[in-house]
N, C-alpha and C. Protein backbone atom coordinates (compact mmCIF):
# COMPACT_ATOMS: atom_id res chain seq x y z
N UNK A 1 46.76 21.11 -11.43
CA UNK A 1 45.73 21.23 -12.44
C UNK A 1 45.47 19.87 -13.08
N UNK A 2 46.54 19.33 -13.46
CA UNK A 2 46.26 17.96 -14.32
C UNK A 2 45.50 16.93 -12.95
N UNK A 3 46.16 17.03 -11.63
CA UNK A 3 45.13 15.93 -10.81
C UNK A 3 43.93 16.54 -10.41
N UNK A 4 43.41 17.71 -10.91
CA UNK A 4 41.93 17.99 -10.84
C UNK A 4 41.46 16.87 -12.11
N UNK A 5 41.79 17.81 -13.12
CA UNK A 5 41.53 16.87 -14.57
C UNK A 5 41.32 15.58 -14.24
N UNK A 6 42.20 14.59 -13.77
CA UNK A 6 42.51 13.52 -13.17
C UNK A 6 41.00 12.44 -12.58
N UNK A 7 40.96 13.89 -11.68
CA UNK A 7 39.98 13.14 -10.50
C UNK A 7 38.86 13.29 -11.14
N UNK A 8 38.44 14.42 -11.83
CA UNK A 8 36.98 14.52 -12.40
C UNK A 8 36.89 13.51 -13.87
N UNK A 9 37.54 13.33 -14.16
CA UNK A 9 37.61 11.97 -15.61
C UNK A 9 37.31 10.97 -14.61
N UNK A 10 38.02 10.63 -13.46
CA UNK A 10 37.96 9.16 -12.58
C UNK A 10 36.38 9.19 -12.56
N UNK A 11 36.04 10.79 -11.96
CA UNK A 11 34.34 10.27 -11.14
C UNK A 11 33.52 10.16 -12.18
N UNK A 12 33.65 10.60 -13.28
CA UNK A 12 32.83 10.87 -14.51
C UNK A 12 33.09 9.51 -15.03
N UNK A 13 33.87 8.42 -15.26
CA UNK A 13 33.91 7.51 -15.81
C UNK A 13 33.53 6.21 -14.72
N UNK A 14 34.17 6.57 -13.51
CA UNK A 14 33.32 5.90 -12.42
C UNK A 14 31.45 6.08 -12.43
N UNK A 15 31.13 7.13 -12.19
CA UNK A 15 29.65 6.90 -12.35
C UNK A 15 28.91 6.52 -14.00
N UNK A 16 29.32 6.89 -14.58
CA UNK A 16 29.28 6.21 -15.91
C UNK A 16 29.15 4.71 -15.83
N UNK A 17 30.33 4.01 -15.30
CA UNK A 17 30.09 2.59 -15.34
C UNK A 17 29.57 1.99 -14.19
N UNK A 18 29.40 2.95 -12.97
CA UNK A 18 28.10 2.18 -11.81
C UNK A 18 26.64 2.40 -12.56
N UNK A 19 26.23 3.45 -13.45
CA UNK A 19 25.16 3.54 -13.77
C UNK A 19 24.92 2.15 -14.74
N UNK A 20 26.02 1.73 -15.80
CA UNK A 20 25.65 0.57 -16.84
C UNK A 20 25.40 -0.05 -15.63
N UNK A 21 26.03 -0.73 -14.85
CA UNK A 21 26.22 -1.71 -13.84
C UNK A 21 24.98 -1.73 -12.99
N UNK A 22 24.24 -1.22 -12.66
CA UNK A 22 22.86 -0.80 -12.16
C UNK A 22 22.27 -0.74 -12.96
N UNK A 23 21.75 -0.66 -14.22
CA UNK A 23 20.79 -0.63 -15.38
C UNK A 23 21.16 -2.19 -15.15
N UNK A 24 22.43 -2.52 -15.78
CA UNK A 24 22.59 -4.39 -16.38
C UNK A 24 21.93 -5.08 -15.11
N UNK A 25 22.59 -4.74 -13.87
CA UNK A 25 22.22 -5.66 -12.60
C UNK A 25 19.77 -5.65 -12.46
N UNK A 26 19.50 -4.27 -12.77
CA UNK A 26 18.55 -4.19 -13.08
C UNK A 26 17.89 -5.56 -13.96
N UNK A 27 18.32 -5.14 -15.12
CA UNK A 27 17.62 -5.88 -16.34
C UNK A 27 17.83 -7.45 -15.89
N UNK A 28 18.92 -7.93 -15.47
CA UNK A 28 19.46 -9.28 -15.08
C UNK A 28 18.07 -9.81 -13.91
N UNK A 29 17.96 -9.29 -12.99
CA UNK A 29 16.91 -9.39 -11.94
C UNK A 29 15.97 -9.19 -12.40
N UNK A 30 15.25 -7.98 -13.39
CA UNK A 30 14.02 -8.30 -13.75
C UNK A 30 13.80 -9.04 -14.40
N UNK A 31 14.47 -9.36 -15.71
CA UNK A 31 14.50 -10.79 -16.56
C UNK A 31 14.22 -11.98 -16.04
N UNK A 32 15.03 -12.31 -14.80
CA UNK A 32 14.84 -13.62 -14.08
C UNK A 32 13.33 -13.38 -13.32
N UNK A 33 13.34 -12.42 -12.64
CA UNK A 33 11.38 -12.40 -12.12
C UNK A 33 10.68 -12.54 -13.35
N UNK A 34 10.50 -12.12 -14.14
CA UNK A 34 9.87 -12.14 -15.71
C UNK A 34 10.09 -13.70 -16.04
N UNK A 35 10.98 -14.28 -16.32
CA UNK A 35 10.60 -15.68 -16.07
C UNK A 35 10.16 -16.61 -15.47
N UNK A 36 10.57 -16.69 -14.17
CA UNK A 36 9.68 -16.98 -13.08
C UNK A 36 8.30 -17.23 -13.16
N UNK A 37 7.87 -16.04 -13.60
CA UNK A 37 6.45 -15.50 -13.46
C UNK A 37 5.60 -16.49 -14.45
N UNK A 38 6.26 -15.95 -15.50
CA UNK A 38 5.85 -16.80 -16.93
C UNK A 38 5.96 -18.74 -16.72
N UNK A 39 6.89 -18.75 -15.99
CA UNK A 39 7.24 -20.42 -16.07
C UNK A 39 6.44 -20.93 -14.84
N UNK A 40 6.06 -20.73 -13.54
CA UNK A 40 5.81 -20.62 -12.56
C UNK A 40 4.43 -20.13 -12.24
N UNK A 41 3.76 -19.41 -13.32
CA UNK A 41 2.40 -19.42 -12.95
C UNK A 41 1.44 -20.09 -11.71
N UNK A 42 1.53 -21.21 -12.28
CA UNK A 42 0.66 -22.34 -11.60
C UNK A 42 0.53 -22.27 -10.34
N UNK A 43 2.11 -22.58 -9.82
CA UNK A 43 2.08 -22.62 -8.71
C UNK A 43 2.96 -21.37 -7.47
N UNK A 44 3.19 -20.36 -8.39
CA UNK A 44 2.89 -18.86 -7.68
C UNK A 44 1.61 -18.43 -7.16
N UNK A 45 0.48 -19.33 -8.03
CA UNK A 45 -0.87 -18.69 -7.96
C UNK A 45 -1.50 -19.07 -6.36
N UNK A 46 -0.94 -20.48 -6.41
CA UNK A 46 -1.09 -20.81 -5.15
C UNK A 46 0.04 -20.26 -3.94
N UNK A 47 1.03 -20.20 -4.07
CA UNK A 47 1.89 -20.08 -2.91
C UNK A 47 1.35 -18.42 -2.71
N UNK A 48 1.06 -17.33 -3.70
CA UNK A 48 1.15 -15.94 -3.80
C UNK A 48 -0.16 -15.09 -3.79
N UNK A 49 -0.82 -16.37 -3.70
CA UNK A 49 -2.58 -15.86 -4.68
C UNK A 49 -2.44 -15.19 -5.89
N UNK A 50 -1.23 -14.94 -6.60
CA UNK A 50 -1.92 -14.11 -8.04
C UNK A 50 -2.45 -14.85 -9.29
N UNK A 51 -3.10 -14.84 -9.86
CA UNK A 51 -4.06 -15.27 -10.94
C UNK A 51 -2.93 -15.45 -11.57
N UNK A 52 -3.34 -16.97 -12.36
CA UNK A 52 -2.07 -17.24 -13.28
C UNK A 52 -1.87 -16.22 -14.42
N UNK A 53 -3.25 -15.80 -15.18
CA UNK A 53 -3.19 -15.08 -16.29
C UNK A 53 -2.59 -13.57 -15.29
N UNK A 54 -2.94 -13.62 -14.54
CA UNK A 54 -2.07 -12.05 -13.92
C UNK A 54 -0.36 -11.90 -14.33
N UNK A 55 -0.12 -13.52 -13.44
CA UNK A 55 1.21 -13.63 -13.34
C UNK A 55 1.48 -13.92 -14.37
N UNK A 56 1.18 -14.61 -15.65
CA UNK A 56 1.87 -14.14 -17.13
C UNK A 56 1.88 -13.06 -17.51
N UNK A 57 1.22 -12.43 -16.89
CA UNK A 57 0.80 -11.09 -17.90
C UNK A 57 2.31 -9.78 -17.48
N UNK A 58 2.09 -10.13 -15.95
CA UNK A 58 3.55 -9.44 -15.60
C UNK A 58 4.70 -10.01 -15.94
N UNK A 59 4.93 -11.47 -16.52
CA UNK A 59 6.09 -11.81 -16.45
C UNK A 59 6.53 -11.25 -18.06
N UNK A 60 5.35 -11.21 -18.29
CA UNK A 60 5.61 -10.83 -20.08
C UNK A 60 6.20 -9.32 -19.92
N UNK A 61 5.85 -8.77 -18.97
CA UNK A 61 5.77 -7.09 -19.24
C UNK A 61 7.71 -7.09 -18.59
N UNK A 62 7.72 -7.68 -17.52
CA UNK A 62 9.15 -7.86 -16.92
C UNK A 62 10.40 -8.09 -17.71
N UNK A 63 9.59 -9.27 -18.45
CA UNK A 63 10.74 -9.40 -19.72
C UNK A 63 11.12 -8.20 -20.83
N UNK A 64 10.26 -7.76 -21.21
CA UNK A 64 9.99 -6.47 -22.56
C UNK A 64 10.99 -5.54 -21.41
N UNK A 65 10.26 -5.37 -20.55
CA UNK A 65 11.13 -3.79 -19.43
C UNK A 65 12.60 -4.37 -19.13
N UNK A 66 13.20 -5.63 -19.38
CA UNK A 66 14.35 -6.26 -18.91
C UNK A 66 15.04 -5.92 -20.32
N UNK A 67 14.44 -6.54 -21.45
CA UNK A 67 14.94 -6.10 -22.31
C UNK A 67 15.35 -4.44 -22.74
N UNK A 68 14.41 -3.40 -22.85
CA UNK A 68 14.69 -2.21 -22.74
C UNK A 68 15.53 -1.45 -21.27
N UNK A 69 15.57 -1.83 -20.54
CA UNK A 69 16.83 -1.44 -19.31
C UNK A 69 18.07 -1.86 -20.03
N UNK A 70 18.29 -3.15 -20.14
CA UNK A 70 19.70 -3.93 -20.98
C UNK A 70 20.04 -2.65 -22.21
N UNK A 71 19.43 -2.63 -22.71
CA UNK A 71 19.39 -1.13 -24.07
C UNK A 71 19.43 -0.25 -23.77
N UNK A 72 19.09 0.52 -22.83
CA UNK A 72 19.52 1.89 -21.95
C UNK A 72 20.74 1.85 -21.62
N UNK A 73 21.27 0.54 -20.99
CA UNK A 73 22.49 0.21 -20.17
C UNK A 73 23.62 0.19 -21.61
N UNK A 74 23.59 -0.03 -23.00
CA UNK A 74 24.42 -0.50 -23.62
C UNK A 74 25.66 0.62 -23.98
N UNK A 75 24.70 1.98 -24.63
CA UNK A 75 25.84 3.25 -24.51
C UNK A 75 27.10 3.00 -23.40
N UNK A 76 28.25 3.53 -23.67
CA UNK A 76 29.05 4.11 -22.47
C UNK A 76 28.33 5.19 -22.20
N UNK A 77 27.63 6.11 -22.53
CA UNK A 77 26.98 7.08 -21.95
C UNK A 77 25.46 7.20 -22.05
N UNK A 78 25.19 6.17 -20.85
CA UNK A 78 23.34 5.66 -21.60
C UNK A 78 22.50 7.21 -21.25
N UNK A 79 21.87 7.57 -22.38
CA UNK A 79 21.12 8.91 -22.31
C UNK A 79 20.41 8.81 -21.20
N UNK A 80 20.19 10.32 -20.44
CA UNK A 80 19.57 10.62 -19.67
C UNK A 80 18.26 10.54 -19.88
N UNK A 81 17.38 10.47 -20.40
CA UNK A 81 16.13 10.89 -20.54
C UNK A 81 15.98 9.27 -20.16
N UNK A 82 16.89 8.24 -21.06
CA UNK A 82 16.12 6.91 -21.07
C UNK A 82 16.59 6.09 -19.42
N UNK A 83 17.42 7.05 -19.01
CA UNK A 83 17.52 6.40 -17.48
C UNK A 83 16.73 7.05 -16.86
N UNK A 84 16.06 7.88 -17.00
CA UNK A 84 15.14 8.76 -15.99
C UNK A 84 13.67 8.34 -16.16
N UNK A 85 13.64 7.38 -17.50
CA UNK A 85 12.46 6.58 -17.59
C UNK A 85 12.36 5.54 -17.07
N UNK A 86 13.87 4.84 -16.98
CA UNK A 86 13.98 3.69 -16.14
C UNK A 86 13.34 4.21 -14.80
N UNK A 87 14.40 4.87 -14.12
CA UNK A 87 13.95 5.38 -12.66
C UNK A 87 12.70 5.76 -12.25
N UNK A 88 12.22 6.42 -13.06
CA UNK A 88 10.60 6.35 -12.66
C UNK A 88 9.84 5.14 -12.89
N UNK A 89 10.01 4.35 -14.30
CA UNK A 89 9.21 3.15 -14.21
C UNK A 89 9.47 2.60 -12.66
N UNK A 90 10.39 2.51 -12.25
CA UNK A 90 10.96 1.71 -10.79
C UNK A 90 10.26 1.71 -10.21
N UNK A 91 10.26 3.25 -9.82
CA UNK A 91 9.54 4.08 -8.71
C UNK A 91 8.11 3.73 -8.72
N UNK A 92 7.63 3.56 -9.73
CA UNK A 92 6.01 3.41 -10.08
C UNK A 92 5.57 1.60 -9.81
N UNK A 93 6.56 0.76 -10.19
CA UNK A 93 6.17 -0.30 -9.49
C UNK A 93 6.63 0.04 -8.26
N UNK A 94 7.07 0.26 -7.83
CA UNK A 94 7.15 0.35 -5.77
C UNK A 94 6.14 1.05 -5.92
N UNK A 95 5.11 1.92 -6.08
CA UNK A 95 3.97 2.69 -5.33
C UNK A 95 3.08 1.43 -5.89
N UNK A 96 3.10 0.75 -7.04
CA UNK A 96 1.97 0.12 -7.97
C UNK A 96 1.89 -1.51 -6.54
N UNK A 97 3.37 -1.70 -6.45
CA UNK A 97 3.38 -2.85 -5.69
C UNK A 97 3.03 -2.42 -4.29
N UNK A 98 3.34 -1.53 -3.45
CA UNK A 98 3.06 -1.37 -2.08
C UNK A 98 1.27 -1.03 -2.38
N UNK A 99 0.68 -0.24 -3.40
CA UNK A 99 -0.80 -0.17 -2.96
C UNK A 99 -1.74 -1.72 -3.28
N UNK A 100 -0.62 -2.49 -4.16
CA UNK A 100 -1.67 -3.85 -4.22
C UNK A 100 -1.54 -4.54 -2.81
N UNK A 101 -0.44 -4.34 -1.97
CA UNK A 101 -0.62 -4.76 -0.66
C UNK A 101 -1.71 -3.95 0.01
N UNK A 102 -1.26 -2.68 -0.01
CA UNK A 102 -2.18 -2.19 1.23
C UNK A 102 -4.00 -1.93 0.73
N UNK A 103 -4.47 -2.27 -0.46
CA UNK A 103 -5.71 -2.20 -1.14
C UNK A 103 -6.49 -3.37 -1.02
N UNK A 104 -5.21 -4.51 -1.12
CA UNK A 104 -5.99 -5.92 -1.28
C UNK A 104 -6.43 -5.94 -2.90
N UNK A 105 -5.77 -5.39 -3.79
CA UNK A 105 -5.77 -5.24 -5.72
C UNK A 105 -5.74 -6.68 -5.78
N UNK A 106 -4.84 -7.28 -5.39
CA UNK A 106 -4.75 -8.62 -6.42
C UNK A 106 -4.90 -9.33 -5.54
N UNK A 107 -5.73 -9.65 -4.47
CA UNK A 107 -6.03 -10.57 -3.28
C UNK A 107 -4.50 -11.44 -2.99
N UNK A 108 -3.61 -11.04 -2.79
CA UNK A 108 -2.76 -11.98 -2.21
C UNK A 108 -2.50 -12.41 -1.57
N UNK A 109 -1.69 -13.86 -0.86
CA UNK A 109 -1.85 -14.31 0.72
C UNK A 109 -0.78 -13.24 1.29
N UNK A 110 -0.88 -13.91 2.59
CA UNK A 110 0.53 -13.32 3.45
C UNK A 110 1.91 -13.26 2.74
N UNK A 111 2.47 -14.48 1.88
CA UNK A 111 3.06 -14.81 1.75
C UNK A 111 3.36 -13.84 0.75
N UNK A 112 2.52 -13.73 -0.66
CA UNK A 112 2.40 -12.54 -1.89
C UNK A 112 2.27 -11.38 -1.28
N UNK A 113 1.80 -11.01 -0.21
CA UNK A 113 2.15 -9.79 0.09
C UNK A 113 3.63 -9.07 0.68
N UNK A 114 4.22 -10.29 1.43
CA UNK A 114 5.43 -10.22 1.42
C UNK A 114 6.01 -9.77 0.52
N UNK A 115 6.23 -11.10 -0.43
CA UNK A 115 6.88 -10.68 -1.64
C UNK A 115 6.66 -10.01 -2.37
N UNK A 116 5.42 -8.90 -2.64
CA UNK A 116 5.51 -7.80 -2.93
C UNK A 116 6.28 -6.82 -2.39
N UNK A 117 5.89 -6.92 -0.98
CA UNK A 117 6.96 -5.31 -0.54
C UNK A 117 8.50 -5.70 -0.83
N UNK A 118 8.98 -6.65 -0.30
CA UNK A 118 10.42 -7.39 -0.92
C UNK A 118 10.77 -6.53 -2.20
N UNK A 119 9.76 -7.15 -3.16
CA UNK A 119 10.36 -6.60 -4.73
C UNK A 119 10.38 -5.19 -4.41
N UNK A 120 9.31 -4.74 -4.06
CA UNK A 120 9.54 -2.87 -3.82
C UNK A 120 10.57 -2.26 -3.18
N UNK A 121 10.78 -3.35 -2.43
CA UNK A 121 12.09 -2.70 -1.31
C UNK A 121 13.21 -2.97 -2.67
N UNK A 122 13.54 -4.12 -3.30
CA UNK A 122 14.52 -4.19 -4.36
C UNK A 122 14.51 -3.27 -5.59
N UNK A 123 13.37 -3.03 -5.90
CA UNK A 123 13.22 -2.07 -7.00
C UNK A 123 13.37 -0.65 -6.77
N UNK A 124 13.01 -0.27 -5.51
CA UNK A 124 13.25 0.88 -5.30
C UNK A 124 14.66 1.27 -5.00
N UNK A 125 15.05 0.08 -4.52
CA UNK A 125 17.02 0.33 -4.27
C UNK A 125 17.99 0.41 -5.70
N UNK A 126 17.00 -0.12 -6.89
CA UNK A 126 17.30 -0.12 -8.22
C UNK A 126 17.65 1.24 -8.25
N UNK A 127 16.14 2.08 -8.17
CA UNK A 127 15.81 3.44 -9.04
C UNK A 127 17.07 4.08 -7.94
N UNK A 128 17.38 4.12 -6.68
CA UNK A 128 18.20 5.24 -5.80
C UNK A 128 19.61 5.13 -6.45
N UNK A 129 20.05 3.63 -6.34
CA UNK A 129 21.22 3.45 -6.88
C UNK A 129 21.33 3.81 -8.42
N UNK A 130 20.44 3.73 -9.18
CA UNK A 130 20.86 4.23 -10.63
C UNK A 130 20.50 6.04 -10.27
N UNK A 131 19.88 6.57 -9.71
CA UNK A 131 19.76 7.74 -9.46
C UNK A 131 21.22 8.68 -9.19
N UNK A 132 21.33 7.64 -8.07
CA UNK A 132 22.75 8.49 -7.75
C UNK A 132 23.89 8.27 -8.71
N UNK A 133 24.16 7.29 -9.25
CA UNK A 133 25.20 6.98 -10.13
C UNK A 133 24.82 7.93 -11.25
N UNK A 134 23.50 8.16 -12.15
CA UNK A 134 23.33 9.03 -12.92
C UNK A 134 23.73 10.33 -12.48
N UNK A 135 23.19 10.70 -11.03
CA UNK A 135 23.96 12.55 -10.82
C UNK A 135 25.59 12.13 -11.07
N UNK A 136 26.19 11.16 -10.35
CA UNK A 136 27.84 11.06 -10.40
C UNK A 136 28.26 11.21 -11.99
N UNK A 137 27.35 10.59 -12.94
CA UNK A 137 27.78 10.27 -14.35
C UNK A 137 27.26 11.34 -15.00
């Protein structure tokens, strides 16, 4: 009886701290794209095609969403509702980023279109991995 007890405190405190750890690793990566963006304008615009005022405009929004993930992540038991907002925001840039590729939204070269699906492929590995750590936690 006590190594049931045992094991279910382990997984419950284990997914507990993969979920901070996936929110923080989150916020850490978007923060740094969010700067990027903001510092780097100029010449993202050229390597990526996005409009400089575009690319401030996301780097600003990256930062604010970096900051609020970091704040979700701070609880030992970050509420559900505010990780399930995380996870969908995620989810919504991966559909927001894969249709500016496949639409031609923000005219980007080869190169920005790359690195769009890239981030989607990363962001979306965000939302699965905090997904699953949230059912574990």
């Amino acid at each position: 009886m006590t190594t049931h007890s045992m094991n279910e405190t382990t997984i419950l405190t284990g997914g507990r701290r993969l979920l901070r750890l996936a929110l923080r690793l989150d916020a850490v990566v978007t923060g740094v794209n969010g700067l990027a963006y903001l510092a780097l304008a100029g010449p993202l615009h050229d390597l990526l095609g996005l409009g400089t005022g575009t690319g401030r405009a996301i780097g600003a929004f990256l930062l604010l969403y970096a900051a609020a993930v970091w704040i979700v992540s701070l609880p030992v038991e970050p509420r559900r509702l505010a990780v399930s907002a995380v996870i969908e925001t995620n989810l919504l840039w991966v559909v927001l980023s894969l249709t500016a590729v496949v639409t031609g939204w923000l005219s980007l070269t080869t190169v920005g279109s790359v690195w769009a699906i890239l981030q989607a492929g990363t962001v979306g590995a965000f939302a699965a991995l905090q997904f699953a750590a949230r059912r574990r936690a």
